[in-house]
PDB file of N, CA and C in Angstrom:
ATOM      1  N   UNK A   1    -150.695 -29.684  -5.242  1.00  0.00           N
ATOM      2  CA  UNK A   1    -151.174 -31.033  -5.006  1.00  0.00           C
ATOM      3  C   UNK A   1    -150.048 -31.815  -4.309  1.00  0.00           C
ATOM      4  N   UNK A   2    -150.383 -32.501  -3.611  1.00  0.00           N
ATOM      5  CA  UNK A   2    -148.914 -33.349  -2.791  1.00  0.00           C
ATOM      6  C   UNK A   2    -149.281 -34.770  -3.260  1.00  0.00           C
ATOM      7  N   UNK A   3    -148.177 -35.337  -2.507  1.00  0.00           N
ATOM      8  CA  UNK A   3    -147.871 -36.397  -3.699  1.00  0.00           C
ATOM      9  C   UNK A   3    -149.173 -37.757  -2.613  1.00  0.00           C
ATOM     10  N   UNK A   4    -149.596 -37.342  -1.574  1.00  0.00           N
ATOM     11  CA  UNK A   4    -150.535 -37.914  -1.340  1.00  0.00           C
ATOM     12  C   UNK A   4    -151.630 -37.977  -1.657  1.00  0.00           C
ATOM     13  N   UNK A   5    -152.330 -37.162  -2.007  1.00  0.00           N
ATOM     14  CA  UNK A   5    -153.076 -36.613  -3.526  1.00  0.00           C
ATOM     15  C   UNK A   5    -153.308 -37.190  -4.507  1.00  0.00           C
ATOM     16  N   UNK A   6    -151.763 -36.997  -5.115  1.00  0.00           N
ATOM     17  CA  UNK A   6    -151.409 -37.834  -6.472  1.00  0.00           C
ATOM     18  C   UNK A   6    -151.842 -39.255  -6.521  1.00  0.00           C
ATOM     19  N   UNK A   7    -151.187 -39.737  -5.392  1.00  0.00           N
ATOM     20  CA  UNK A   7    -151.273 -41.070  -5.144  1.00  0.00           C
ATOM     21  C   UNK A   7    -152.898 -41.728  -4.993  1.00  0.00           C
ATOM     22  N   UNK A   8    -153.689 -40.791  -4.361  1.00  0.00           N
ATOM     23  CA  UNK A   8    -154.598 -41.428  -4.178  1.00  0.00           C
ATOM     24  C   UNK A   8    -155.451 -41.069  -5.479  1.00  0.00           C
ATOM     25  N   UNK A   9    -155.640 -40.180  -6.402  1.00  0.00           N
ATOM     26  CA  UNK A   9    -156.364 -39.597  -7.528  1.00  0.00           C
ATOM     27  C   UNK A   9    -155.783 -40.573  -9.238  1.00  0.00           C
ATOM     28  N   UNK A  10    -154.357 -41.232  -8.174  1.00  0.00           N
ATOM     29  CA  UNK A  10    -153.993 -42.434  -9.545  1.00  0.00           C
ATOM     30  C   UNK A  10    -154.317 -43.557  -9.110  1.00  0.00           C
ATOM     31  N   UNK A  11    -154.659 -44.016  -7.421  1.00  0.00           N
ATOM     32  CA  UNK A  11    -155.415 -45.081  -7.436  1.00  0.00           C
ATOM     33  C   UNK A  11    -156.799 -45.189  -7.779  1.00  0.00           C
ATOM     34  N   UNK A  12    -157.383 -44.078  -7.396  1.00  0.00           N
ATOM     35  CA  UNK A  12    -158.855 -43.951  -8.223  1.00  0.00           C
ATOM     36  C   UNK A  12    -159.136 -44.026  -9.495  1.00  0.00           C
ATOM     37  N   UNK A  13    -158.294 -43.514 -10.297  1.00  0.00           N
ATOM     38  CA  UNK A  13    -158.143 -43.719 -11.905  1.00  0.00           C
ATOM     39  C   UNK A  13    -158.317 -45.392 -12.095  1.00  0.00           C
ATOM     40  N   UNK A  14    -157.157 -45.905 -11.227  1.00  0.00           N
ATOM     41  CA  UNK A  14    -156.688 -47.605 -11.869  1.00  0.00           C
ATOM     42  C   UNK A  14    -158.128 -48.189 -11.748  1.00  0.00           C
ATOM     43  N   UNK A  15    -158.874 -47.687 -10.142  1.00  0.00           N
ATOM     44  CA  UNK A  15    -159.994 -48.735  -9.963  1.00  0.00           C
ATOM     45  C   UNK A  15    -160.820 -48.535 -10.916  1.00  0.00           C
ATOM     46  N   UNK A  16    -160.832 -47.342 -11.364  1.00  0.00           N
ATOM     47  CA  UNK A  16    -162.174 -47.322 -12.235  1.00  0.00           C
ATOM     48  C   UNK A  16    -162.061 -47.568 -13.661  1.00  0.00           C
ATOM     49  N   UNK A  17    -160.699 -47.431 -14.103  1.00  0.00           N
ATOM     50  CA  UNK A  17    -160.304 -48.141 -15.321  1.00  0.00           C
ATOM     51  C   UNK A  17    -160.254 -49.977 -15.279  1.00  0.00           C
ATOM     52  N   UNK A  18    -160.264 -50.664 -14.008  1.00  0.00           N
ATOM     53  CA  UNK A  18    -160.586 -51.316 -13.768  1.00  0.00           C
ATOM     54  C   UNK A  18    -161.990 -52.525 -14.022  1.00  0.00           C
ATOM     55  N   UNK A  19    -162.606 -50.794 -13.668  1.00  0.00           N
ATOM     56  CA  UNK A  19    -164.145 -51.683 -13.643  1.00  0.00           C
ATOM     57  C   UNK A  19    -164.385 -51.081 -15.018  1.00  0.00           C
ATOM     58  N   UNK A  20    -164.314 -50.717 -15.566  1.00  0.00           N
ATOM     59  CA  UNK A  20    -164.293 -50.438 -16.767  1.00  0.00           C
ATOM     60  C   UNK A  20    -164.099 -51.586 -17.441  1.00  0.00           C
ATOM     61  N   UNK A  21    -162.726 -51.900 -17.683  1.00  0.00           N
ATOM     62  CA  UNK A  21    -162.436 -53.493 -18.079  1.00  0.00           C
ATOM     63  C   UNK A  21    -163.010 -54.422 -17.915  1.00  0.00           C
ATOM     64  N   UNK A  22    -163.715 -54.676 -16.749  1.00  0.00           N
ATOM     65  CA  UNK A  22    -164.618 -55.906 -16.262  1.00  0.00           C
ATOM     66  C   UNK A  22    -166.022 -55.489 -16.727  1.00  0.00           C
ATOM     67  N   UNK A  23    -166.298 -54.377 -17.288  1.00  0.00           N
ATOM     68  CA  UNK A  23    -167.649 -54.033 -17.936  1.00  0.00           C
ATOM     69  C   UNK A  23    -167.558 -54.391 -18.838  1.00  0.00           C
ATOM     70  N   UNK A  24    -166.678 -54.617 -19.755  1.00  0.00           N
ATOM     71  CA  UNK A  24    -166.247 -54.338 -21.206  1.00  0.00           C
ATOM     72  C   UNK A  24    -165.676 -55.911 -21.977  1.00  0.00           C
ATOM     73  N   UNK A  25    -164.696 -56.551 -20.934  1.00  0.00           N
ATOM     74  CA  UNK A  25    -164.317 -57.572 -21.366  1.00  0.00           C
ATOM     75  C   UNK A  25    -165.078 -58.603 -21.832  1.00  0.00           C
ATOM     76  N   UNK A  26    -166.465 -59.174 -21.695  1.00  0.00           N
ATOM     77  CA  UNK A  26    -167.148 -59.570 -22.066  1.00  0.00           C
ATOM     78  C   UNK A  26    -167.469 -59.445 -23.630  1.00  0.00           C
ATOM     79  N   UNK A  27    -167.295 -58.581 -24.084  1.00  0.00           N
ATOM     80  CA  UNK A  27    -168.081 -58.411 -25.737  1.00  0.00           C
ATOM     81  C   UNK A  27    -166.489 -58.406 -26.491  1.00  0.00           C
ATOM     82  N   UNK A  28    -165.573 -58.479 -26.023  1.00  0.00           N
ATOM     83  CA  UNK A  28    -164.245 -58.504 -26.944  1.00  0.00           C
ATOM     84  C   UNK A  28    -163.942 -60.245 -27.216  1.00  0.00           C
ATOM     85  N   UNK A  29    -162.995 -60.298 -28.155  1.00  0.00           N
ATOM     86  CA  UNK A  29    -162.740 -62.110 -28.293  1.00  0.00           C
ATOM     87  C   UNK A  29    -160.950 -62.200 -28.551  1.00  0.00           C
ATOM     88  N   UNK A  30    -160.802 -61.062 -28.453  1.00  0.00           N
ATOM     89  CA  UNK A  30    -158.959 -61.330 -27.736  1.00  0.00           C
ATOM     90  C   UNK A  30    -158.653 -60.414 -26.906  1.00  0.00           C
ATOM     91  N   UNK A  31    -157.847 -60.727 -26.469  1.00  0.00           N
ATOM     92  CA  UNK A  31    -156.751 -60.148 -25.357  1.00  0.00           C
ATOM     93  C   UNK A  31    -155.448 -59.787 -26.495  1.00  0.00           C
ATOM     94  N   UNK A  32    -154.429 -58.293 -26.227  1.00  0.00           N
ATOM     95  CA  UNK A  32    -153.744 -57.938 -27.068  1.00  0.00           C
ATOM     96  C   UNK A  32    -152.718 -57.448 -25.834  1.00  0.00           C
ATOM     97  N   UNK A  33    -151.137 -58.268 -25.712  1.00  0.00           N
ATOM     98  CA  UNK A  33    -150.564 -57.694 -24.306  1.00  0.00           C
ATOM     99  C   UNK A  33    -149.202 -57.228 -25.625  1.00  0.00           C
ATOM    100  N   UNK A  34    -148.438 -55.957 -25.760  1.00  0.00           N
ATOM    101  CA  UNK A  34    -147.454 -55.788 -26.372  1.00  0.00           C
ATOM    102  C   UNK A  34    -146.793 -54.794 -24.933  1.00  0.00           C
ATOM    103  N   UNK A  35    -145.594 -54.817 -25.524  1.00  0.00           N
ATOM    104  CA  UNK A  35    -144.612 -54.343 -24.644  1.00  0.00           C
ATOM    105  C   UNK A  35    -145.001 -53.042 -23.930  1.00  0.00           C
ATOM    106  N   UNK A  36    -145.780 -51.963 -24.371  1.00  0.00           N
ATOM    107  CA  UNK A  36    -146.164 -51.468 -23.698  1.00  0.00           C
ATOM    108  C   UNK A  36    -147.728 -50.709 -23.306  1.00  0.00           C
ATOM    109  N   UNK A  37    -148.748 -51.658 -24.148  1.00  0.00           N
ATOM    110  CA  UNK A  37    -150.397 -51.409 -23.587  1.00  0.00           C
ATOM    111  C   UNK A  37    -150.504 -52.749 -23.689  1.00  0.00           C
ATOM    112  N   UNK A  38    -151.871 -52.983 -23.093  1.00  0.00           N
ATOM    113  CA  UNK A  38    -152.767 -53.812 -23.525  1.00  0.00           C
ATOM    114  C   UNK A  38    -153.838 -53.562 -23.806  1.00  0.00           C
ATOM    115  N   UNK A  39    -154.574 -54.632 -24.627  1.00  0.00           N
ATOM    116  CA  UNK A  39    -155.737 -54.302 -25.472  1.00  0.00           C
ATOM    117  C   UNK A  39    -156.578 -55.169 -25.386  1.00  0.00           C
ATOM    118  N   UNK A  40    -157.978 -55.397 -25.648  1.00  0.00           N
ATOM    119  CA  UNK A  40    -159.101 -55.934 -25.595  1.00  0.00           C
ATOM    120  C   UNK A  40    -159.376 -55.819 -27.706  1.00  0.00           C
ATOM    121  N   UNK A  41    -159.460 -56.472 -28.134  1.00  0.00           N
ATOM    122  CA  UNK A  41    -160.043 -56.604 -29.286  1.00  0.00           C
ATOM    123  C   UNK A  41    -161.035 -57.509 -30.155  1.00  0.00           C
ATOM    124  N   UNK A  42    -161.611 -57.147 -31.319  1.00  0.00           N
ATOM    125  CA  UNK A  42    -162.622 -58.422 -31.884  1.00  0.00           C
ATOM    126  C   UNK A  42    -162.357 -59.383 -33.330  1.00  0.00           C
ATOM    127  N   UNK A  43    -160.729 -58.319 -33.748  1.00  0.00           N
ATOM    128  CA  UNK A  43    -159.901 -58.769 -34.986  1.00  0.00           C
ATOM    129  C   UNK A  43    -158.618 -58.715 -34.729  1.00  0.00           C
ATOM    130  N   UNK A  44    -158.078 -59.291 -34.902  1.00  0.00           N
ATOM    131  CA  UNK A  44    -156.278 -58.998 -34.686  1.00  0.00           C
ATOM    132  C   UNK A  44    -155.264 -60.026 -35.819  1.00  0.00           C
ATOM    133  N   UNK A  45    -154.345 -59.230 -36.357  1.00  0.00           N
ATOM    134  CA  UNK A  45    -153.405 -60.024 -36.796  1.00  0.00           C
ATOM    135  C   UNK A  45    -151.947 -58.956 -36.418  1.00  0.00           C
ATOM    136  N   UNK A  46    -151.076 -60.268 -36.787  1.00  0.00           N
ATOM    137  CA  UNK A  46    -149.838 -59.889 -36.387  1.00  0.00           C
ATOM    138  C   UNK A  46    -149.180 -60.946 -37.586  1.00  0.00           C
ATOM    139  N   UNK A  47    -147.976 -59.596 -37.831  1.00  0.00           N
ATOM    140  CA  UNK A  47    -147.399 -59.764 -39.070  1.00  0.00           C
ATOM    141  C   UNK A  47    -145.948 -59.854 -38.651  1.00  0.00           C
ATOM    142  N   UNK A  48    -144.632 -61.273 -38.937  1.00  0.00           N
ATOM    143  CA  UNK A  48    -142.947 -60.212 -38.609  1.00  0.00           C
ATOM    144  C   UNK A  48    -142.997 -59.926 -39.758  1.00  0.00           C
ATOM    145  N   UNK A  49    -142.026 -58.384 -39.964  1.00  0.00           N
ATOM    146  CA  UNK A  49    -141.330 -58.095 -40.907  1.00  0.00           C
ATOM    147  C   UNK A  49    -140.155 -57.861 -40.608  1.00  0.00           C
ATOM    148  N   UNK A  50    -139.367 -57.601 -41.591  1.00  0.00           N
ATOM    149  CA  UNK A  50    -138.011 -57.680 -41.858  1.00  0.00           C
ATOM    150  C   UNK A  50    -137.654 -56.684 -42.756  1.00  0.00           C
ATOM    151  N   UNK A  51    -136.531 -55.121 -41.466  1.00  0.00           N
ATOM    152  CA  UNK A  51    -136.358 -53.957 -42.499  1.00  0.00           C
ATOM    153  C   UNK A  51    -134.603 -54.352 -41.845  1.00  0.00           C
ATOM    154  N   UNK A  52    -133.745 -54.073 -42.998  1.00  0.00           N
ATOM    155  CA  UNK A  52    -132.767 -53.764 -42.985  1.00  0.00           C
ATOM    156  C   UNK A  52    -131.716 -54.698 -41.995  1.00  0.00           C
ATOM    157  N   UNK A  53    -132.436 -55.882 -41.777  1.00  0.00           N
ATOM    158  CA  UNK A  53    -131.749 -57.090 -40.942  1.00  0.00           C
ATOM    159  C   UNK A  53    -132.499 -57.052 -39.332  1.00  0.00           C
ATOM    160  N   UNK A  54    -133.437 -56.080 -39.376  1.00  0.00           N
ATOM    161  CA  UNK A  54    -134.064 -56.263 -37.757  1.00  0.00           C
ATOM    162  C   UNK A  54    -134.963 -56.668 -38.227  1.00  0.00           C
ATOM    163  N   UNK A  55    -135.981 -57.542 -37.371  1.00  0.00           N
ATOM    164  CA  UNK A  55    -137.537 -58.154 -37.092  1.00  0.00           C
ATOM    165  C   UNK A  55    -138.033 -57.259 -36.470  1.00  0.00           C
ATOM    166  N   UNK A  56    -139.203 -56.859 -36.658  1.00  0.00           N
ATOM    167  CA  UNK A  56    -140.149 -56.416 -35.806  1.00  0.00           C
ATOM    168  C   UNK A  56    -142.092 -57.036 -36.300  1.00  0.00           C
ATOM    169  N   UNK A  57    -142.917 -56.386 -35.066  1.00  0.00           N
ATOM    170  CA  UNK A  57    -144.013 -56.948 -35.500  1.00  0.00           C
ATOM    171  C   UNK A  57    -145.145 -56.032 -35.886  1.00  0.00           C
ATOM    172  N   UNK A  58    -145.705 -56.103 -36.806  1.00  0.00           N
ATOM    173  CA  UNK A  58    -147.005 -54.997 -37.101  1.00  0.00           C
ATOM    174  C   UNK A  58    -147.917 -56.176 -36.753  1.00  0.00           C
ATOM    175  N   UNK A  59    -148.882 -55.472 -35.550  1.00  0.00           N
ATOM    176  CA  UNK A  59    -149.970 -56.060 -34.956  1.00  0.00           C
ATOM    177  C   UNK A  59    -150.918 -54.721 -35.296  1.00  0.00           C
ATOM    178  N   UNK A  60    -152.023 -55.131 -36.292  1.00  0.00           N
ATOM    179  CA  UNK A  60    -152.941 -54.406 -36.483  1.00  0.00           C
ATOM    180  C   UNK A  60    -154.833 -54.848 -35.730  1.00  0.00           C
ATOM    181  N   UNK A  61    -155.668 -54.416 -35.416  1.00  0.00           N
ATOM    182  CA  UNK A  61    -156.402 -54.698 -34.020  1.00  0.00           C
ATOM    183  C   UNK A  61    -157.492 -53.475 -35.149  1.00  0.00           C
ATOM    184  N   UNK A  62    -159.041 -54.356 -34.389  1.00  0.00           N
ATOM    185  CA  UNK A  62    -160.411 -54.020 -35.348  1.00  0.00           C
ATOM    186  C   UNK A  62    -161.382 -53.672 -33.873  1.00  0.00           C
ATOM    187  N   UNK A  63    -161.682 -52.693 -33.973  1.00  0.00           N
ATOM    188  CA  UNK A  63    -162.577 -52.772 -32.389  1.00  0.00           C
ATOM    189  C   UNK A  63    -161.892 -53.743 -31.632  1.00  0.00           C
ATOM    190  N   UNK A  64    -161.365 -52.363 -30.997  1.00  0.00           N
ATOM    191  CA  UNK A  64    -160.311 -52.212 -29.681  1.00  0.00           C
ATOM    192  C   UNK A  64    -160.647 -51.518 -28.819  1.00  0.00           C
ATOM    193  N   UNK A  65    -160.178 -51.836 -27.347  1.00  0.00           N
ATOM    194  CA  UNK A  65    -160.261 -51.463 -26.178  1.00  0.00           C
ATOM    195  C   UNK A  65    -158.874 -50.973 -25.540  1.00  0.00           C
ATOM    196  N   UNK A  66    -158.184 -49.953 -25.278  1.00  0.00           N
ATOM    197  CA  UNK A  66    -156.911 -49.981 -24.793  1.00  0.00           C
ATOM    198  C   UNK A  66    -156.840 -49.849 -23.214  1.00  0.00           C
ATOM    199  N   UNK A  67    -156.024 -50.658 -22.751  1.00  0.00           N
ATOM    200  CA  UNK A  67    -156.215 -50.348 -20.911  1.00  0.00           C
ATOM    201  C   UNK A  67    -154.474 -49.194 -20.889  1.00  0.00           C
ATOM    202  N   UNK A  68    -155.148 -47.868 -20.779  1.00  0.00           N
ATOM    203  CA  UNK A  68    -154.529 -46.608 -20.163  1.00  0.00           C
ATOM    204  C   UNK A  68    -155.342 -45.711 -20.054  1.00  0.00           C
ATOM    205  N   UNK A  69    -154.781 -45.248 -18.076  1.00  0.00           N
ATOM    206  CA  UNK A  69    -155.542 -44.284 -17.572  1.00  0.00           C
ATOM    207  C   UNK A  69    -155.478 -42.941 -18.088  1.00  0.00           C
ATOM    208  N   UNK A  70    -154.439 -42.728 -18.942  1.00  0.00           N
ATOM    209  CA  UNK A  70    -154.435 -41.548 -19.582  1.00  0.00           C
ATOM    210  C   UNK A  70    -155.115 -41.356 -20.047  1.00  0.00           C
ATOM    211  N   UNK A  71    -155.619 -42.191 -21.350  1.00  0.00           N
ATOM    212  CA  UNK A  71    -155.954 -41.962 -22.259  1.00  0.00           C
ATOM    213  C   UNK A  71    -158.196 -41.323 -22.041  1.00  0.00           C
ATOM    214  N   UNK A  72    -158.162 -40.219 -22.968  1.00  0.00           N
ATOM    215  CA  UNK A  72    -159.561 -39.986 -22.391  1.00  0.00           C
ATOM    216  C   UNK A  72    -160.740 -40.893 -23.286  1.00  0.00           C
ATOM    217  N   UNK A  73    -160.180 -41.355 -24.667  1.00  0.00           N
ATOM    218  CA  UNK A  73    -161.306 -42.294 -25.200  1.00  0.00           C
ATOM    219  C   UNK A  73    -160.472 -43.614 -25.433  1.00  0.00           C
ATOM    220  N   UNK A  74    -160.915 -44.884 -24.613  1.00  0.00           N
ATOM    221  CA  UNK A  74    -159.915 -46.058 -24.740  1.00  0.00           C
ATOM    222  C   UNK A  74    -160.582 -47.017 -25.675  1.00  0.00           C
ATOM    223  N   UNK A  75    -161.532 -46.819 -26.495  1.00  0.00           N
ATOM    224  CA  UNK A  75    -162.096 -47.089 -27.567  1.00  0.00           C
ATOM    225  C   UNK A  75    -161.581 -46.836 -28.820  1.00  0.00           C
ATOM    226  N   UNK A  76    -161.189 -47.819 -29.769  1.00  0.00           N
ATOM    227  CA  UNK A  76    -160.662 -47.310 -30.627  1.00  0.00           C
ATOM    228  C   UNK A  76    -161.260 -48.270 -31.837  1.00  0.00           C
ATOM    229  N   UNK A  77    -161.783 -47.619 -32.882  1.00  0.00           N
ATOM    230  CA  UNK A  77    -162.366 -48.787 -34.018  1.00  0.00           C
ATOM    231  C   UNK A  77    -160.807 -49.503 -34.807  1.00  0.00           C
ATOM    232  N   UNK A  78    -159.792 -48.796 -35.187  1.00  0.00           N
ATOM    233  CA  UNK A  78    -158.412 -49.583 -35.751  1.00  0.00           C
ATOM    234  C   UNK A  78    -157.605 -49.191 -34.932  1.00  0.00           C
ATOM    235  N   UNK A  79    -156.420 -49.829 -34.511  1.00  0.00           N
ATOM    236  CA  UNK A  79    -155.117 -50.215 -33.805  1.00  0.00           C
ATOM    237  C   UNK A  79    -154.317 -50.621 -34.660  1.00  0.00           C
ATOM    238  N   UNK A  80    -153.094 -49.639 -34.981  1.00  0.00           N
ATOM    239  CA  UNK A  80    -151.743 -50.319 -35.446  1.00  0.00           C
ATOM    240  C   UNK A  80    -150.566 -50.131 -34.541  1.00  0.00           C
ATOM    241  N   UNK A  81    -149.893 -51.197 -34.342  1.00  0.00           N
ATOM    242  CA  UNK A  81    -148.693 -51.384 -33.133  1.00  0.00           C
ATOM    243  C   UNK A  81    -147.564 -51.786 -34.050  1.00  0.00           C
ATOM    244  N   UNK A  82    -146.564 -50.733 -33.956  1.00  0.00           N
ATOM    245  CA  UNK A  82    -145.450 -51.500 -34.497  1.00  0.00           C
ATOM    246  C   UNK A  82    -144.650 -51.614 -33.236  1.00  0.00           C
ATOM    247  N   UNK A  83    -143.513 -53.073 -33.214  1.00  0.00           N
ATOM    248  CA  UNK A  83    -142.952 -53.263 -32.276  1.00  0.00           C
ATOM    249  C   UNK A  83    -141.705 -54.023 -32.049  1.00  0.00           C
ATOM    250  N   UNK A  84    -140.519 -54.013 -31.521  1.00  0.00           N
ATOM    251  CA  UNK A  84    -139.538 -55.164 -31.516  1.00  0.00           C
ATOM    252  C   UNK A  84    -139.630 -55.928 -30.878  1.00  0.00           C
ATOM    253  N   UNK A  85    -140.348 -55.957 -29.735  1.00  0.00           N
ATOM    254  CA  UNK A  85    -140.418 -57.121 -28.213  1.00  0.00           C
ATOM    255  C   UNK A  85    -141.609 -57.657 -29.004  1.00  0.00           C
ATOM    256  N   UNK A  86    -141.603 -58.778 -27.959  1.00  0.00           N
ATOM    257  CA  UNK A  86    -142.959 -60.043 -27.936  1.00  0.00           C
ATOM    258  C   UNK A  86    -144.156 -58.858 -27.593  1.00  0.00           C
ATOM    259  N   UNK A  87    -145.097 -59.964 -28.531  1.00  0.00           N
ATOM    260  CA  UNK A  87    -146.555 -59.794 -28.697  1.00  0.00           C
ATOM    261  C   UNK A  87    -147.176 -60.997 -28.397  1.00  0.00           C
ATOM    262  N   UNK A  88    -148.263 -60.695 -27.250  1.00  0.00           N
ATOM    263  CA  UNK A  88    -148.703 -62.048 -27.017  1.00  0.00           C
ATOM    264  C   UNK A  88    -150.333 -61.432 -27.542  1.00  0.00           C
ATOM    265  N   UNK A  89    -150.930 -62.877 -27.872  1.00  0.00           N
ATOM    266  CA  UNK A  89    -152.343 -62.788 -27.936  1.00  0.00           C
ATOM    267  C   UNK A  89    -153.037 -63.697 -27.495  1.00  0.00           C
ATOM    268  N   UNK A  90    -154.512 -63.772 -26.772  1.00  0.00           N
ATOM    269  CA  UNK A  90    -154.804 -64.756 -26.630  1.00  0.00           C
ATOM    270  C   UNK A  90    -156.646 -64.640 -26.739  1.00  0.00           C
ATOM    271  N   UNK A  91    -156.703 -65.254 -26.798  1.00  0.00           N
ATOM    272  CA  UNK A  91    -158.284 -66.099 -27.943  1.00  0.00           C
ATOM    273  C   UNK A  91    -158.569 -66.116 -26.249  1.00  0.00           C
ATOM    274  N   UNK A  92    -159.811 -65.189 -25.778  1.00  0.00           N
ATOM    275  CA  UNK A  92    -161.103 -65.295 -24.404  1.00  0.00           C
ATOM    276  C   UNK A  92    -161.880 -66.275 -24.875  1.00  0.00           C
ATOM    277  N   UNK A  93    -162.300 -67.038 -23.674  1.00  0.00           N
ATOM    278  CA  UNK A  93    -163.759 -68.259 -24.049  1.00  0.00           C
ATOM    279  C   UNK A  93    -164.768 -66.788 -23.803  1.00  0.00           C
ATOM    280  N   UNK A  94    -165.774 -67.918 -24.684  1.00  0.00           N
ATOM    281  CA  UNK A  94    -167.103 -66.708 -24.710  1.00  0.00           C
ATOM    282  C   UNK A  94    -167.553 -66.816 -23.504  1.00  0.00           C
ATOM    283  N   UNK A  95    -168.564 -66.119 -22.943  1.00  0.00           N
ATOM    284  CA  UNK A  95    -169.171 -65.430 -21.696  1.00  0.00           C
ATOM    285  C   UNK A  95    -170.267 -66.841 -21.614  1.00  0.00           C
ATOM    286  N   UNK A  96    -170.423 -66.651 -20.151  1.00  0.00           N
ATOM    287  CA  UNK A  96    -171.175 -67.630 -19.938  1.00  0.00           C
ATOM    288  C   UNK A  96    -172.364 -67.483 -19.790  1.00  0.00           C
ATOM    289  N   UNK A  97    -172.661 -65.661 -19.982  1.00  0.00           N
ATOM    290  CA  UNK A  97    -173.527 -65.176 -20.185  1.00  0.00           C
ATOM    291  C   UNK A  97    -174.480 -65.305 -21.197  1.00  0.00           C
ATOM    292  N   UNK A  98    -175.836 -65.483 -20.856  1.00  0.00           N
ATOM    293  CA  UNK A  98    -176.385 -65.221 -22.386  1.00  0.00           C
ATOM    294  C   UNK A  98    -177.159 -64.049 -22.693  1.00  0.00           C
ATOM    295  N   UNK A  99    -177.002 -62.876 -23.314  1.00  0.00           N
ATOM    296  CA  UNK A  99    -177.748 -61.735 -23.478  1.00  0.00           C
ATOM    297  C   UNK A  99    -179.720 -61.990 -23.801  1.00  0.00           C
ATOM    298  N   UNK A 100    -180.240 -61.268 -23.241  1.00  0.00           N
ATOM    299  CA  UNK A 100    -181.505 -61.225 -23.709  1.00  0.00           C
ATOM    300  C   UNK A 100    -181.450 -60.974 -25.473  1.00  0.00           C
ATOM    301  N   UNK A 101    -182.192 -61.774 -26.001  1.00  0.00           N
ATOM    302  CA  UNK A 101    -182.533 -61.654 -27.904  1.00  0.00           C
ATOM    303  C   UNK A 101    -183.517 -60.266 -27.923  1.00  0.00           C
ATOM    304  N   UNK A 102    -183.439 -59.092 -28.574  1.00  0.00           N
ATOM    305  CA  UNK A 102    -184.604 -58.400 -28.815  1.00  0.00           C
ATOM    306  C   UNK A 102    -186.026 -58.790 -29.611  1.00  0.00           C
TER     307      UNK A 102
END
């Protein structure tokens, strides 16, 4: 495989993990950015603790979405993140959508 290949078979990945996200973001009610994924979720807390004089954060996540192209199921019903860097979260407005009622 050459690396032109590569290149183009990891831009195809991003777009479609992409639209993936924009399919999906709608039914989640946070955003989850830690140092190294981000997440789509519908529960989240974040905890500091304190071992042995360092801080760190346990961010635990309830129906989750993870954005990596690796990964083959980015669905996940629980998420636990332990971490030393910033954790941001942020609260999505609801959709302006309104679903059909059955």
């Amino acid at each position: 495989m050459s690396t032109e290949d590569l290149e183009k078979y990891e831009a195809e990945m991003e777009l479609t993990l992409y639209r993936e996200y924009r399919d999906v973001v709608g039914i989640f009610k946070y955003v989850v950015e830690t140092d190294r994924r981000f997440y789509l979720c519908n529960q989240v807390d974040v905890k500091a603790r304190t071992e042995a004089g360092d801080v760190f954060f346990e961010v635990s996540m309830s129906d989750a979405w993870v954005w990596d192209m690796y990964r083959p199921a980015r669905f996940a019903k629980n998420v636990k993140v332990l971490t030393f860097k910033d954790v941001n979260v942020e609260e999505l407005s609801p959709t302006e959508i309104d679903l059909p009622k059955p």
